[in-house]
Protein backbone atom coordinates (compact mmCIF):
# COMPACT_ATOMS: atom_id res chain seq x y z
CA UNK A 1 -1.91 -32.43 1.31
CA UNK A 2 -5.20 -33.89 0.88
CA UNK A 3 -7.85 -31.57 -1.38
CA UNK A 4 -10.27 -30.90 1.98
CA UNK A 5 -6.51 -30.08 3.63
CA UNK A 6 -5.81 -27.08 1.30
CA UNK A 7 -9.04 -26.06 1.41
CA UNK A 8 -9.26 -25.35 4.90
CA UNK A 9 -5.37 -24.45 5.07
CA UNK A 10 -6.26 -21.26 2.14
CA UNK A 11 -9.52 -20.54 4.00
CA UNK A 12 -7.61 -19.76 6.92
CA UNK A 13 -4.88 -17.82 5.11
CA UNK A 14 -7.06 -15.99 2.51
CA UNK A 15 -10.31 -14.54 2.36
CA UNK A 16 -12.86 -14.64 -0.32
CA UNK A 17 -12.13 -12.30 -2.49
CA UNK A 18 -8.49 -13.36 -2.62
CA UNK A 19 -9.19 -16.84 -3.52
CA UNK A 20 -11.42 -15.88 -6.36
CA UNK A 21 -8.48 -13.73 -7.55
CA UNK A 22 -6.17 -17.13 -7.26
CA UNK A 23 -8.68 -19.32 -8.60
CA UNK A 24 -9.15 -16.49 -11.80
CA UNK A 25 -5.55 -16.46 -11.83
CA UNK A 26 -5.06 -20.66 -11.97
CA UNK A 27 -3.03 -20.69 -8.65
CA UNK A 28 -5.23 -21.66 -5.91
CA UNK A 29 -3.79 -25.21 -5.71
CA UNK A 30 -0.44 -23.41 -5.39
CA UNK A 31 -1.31 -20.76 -3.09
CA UNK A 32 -3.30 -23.14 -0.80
CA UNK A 33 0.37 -24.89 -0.51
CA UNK A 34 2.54 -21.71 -0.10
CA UNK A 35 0.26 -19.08 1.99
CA UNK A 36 0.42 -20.73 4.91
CA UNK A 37 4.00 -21.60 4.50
CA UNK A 38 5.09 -17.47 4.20
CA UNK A 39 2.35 -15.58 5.75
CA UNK A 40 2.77 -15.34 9.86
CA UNK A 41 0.70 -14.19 12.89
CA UNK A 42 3.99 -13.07 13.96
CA UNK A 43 7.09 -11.30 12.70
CA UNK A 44 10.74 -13.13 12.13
CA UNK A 45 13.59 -11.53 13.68
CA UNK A 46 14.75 -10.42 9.96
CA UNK A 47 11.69 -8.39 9.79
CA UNK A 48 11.82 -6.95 12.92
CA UNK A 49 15.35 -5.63 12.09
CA UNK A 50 14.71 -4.38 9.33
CA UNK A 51 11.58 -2.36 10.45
CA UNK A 52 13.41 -1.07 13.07
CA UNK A 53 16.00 0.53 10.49
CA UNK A 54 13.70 2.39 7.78
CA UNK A 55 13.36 6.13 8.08
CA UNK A 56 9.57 5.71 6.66
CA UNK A 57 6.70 3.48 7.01
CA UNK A 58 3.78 3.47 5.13
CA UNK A 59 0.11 3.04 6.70
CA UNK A 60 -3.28 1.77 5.39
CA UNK A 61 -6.16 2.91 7.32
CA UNK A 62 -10.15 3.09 7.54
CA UNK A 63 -12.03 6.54 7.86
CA UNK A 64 -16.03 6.06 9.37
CA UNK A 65 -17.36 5.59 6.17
CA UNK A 66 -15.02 2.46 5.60
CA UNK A 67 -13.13 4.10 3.24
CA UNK A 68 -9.44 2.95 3.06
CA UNK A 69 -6.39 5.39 2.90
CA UNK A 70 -2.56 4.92 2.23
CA UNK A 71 -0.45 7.73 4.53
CA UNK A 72 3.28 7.72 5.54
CA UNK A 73 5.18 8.27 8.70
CA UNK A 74 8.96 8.86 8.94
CA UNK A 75 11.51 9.50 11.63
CA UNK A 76 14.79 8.70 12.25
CA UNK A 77 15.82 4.98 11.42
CA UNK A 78 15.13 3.32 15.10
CA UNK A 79 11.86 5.26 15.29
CA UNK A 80 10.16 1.65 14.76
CA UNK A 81 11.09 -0.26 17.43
CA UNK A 82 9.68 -4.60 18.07
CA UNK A 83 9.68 -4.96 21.56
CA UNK A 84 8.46 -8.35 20.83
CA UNK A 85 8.02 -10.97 17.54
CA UNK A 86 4.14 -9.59 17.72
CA UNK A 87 4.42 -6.07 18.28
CA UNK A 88 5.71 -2.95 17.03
CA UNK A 89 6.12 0.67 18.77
CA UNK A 90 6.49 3.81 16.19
CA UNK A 91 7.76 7.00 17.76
CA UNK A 92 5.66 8.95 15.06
CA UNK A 93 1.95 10.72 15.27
CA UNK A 94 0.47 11.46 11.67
CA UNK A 95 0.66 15.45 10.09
CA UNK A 96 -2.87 16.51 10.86
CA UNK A 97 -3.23 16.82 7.00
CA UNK A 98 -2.55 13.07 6.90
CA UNK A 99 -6.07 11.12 6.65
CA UNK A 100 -4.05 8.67 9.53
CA UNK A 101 -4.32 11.62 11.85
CA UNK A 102 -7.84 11.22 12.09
CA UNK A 103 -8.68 7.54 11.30
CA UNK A 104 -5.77 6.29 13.90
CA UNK A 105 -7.33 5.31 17.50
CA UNK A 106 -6.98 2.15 19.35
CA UNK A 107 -8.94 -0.82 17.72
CA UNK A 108 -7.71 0.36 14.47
CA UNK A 109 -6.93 -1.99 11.81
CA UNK A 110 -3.90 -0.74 10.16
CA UNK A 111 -1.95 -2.28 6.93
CA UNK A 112 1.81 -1.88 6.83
CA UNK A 113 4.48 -1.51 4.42
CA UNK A 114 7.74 -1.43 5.46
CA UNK A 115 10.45 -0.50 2.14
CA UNK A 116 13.65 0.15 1.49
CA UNK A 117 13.85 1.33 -2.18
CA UNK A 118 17.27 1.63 -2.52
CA UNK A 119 17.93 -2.14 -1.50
CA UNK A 120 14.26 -3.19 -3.14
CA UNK A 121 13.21 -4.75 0.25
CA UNK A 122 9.86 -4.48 1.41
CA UNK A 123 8.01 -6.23 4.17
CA UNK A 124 4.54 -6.10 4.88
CA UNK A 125 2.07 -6.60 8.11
CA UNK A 126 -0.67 -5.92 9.35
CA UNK A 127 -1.90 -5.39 13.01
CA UNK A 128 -4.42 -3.60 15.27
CA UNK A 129 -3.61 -0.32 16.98
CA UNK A 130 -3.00 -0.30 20.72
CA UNK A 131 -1.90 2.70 23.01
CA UNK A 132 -1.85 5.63 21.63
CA UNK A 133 0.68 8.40 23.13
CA UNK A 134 1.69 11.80 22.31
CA UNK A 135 4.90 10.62 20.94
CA UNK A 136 3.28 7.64 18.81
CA UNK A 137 1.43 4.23 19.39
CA UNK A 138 1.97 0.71 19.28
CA UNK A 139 0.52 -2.06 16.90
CA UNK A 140 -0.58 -5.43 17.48
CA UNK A 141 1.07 -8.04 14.60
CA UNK A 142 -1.57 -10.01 13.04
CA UNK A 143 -0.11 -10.73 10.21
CA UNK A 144 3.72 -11.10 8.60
CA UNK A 145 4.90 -11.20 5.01
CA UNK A 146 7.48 -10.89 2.45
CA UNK A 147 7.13 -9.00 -0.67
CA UNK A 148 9.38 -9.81 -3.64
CA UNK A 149 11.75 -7.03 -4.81
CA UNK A 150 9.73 -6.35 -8.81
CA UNK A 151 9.07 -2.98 -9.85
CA UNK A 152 10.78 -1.07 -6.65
CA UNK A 153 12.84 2.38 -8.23
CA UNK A 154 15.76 2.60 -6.36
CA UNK A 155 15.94 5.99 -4.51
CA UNK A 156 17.64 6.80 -1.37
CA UNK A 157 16.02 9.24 1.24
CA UNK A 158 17.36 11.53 3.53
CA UNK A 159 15.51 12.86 6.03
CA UNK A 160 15.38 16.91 6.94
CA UNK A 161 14.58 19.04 8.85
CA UNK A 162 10.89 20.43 8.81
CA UNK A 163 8.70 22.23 10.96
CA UNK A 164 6.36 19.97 12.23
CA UNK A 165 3.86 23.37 13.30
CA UNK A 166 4.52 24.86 9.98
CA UNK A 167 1.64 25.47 8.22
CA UNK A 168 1.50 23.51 4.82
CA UNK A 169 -0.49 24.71 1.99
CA UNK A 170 -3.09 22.08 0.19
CA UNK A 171 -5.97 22.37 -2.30
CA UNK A 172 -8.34 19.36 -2.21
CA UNK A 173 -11.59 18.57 -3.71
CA UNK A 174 -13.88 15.49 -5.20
CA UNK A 175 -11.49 16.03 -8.65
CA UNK A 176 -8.00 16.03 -9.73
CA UNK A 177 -6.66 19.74 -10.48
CA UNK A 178 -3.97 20.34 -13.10
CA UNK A 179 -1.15 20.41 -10.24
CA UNK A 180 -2.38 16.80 -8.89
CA UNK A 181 -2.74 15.43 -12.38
CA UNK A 182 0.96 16.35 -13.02
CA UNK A 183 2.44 14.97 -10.20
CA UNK A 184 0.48 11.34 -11.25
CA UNK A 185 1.98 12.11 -14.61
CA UNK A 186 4.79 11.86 -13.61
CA UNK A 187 4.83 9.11 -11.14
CA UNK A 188 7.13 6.12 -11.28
CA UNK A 189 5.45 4.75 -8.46
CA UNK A 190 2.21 4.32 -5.65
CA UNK A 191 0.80 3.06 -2.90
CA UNK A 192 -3.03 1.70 -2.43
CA UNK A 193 -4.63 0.72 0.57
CA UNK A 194 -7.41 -1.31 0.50
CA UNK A 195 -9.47 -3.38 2.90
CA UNK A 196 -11.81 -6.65 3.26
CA UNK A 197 -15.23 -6.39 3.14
CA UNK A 198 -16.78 -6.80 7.15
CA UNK A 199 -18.73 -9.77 5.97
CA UNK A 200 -15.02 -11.92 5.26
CA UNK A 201 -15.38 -12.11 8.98
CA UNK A 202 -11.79 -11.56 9.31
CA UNK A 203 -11.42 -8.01 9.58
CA UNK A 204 -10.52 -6.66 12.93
CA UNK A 205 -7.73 -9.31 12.68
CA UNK A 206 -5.85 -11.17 9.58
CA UNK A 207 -7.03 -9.42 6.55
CA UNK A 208 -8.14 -5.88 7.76
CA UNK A 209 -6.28 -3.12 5.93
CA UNK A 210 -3.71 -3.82 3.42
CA UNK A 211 -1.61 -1.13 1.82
CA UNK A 212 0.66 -2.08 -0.88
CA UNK A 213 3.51 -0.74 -3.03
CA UNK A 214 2.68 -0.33 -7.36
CA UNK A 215 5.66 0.40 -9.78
CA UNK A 216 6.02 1.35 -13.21
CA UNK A 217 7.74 2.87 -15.76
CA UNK A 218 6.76 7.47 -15.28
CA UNK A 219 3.18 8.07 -16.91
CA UNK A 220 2.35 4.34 -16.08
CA UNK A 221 -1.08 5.75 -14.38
CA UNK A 222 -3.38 7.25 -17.07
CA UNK A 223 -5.30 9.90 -16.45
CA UNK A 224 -8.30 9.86 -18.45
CA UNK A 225 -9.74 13.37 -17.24
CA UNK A 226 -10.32 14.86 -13.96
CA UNK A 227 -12.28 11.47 -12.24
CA UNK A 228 -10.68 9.01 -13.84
CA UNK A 229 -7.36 6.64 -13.60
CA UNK A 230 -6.28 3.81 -14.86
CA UNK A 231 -3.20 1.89 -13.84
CA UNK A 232 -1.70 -1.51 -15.46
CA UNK A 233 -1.56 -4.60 -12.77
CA UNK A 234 1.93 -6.77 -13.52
CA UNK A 235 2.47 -10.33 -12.75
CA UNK A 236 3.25 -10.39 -8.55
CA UNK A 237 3.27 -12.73 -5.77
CA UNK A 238 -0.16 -14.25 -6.42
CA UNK A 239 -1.65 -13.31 -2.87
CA UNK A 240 -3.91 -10.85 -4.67
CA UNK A 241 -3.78 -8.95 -1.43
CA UNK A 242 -5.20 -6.02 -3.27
CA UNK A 243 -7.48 -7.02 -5.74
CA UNK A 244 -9.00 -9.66 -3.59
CA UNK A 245 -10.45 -6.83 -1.27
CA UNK A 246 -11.42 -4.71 -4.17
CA UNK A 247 -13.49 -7.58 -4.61
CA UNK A 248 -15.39 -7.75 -1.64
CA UNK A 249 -14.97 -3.61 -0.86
CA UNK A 250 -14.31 -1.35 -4.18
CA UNK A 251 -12.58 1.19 -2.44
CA UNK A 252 -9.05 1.87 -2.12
CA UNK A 253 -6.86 5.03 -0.46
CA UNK A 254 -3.51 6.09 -3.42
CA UNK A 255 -1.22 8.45 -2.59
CA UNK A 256 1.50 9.64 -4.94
CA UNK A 257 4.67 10.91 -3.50
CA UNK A 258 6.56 13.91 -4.99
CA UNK A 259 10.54 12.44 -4.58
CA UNK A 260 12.02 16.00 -4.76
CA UNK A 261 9.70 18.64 -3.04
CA UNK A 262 7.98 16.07 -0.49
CA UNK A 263 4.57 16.68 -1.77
CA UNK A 264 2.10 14.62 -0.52
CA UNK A 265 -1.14 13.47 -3.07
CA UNK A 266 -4.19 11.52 -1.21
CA UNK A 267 -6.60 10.15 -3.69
CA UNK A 268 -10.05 8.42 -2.10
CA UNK A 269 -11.01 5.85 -5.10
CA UNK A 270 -13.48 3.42 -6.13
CA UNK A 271 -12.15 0.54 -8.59
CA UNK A 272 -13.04 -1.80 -11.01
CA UNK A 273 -10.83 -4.77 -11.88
CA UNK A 274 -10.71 -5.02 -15.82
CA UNK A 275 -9.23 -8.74 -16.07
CA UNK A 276 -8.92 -9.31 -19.95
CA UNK A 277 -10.06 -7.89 -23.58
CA UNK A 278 -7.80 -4.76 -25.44
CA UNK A 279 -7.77 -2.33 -23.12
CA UNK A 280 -5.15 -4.77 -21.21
CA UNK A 281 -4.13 -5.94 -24.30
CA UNK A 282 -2.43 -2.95 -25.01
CA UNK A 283 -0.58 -2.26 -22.70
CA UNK A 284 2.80 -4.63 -22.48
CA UNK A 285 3.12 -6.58 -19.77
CA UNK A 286 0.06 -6.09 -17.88
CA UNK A 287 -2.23 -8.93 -16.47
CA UNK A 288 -4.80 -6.97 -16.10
CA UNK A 289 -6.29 -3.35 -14.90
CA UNK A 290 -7.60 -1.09 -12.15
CA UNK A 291 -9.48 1.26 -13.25
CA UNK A 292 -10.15 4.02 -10.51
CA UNK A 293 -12.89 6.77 -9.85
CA UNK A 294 -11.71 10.04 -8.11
CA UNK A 295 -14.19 10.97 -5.36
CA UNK A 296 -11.50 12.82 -2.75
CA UNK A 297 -8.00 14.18 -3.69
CA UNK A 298 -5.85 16.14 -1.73
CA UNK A 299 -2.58 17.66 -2.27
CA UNK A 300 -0.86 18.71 0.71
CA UNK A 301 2.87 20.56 -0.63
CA UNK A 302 6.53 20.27 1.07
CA UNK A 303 4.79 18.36 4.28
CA UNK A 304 6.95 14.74 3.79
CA UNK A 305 10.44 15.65 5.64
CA UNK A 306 12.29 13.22 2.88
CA UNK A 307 14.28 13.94 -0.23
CA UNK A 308 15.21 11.61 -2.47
CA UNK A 309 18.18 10.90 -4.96
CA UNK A 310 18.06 10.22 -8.43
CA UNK A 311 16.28 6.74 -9.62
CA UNK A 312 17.30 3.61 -10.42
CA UNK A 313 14.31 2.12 -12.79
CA UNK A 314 13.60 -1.32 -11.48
CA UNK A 315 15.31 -4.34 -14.60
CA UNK A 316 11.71 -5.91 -14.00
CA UNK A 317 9.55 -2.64 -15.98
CA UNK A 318 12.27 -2.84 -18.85
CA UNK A 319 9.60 -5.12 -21.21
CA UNK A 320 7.02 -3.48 -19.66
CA UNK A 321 4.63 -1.22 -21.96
CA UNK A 322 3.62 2.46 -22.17
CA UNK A 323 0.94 4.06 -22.19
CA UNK A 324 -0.20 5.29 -25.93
């Protein structure tokens, strides 16, 4: 492929701020071969089956103010149906705590991630809202993708029984209380949605709202006081699906899952990229930083109807660092 070729070819597949991540990174000539080669407009049958068996599904979505945010849906496995290689159907409306509940209506562009953590799959699309229904909605496939299997836990959920009308208790505010800085404490894993800045000229379509999947070793977020986070970024799949829209739009959406009570923690960012100097240096294994600022958090207790089993620590965070 010609130089012109690859340019155009990556222009089409990546936006901006992706491509300066790549180009940072030393991969653009190798992403400008391989994007178009693994990421669809459609889905392959493999991913619709395997959408249509998860019990959970995880959402990235857009408030009015552009702000991104990561929620989850679950049901019983065949509550994600693909009636076709472009579309899928979920039989699931968000908890009216859930930012989704509020930012979902047709025209919507949504980022998914489909996972399975006790297999350490994971598939990822993204697509534009259609009808909306009582019992759920449908979403238009603009996008397709594999994710490689590094730095999934592997935990098996069971779905139970919960009130859906219950009420749920929550405490929220614009910083993180001692119960929501415990649960990050603790975490072995997030999610972060993120989107493109309007002026990519691709959202609405390709590249709208991302949300993605971040694992480390429990404590791998620090929490440097009641604003502040900081999480290590680990060698992935060179897309820099992420951290190419922080470049262009320096918000993201995290949410922090409690495995055993189904606690639910919403965290509205801003976030700086922190590519090189000691700070990554000392932490093992990372390639770099994100570096968040709390301006929303939520904690919304026993609303996810999931339980997990004990954890399987993914081989890929064994040479990984800790925190200090």
């Amino acid at each position: 492929m010609t130089e012109s070729a690859q340019a155009a070819s990556q222009h089409n597949t990546f936006h901006q701020g992706e491509m300066i991540a790549q180009q940072r990174a030393g991969v653009s000539e190798k992403m400008a071969e391989i994007g178009p080669r693994v990421i669809r407009d459609y889905m392959p049958d493999q991913h619709r089956q395997f959408f249509a068996q998860l019990p959970f599904l995880l959402v990235g979505s857009r408030d009015g103010t552009g702000q991104p945010w990561a929620s989850i849906l679950a049901g019983e496995a065949g509550f994600i149906s693909s009636p076709t290689e472009r579309q899928l159907d979920l039989r699931a409306r968000a908890h009216p705590s859930d930012p989704l509940h509020a930012n979902l209506h047709e025209g919507a562009a949504l980022g998914l991630l489909g996972i399975e953590p006790h297999t350490r799959r994971r598939n990822r699309a993204n697509g534009i809202a259609g009808q909306l229904r009582d019992d759920g909605f449908s979403i238009a496939i603009t996008e397709s993708f594999g994710n490689c299997p590094k730095y999934i836990q592997a935990r098996k959920p069971e779905l139970i029984d919960l009130d859906p009308a219950a009420p749920v208790s929550e405490e929220a505010g614009a910083v993180l209380t001692p119960a929501m800085a415990d649960l990050i404490a603790r975490a072995d894993t997030f999610f972060i949605a993120t989107a493109a800045d309007e002026s990519t000229g691709h959202v609405g379509g390709r590249h709208g709202t991302d949300v993605s999947h971040r694992g480390g070793k429990p404590g791998f977020v620090r929490i440097d006081g009641d604003r502040t986070l900081t999480a290590p970024d680990f060698i992935g799949n060179f897309f820099f699906n992420t951290i190419g829209n922080l470049l262009t739009h320096p918000r993201a959406g995290l949410l922090f899952v409690d495995y055993e009570k189904g606690d639910l923690l919403y965290v509205a960012v801003t976030a700086k990229v922190i590519w090189d100097g000691p700070e990554v240096a000392s932490f093992t294994g990372a390639q770099r930083l994100l570096q968040f600022s709390v301006t929303q958090a939520r904690l919304v207790r026993s609303v996810l109807p999931l339980r997990w089993g004990q954890a399987e620590a993914s081989p890929y965070l064994e040479p990984m660092g800790r925190w200090n």
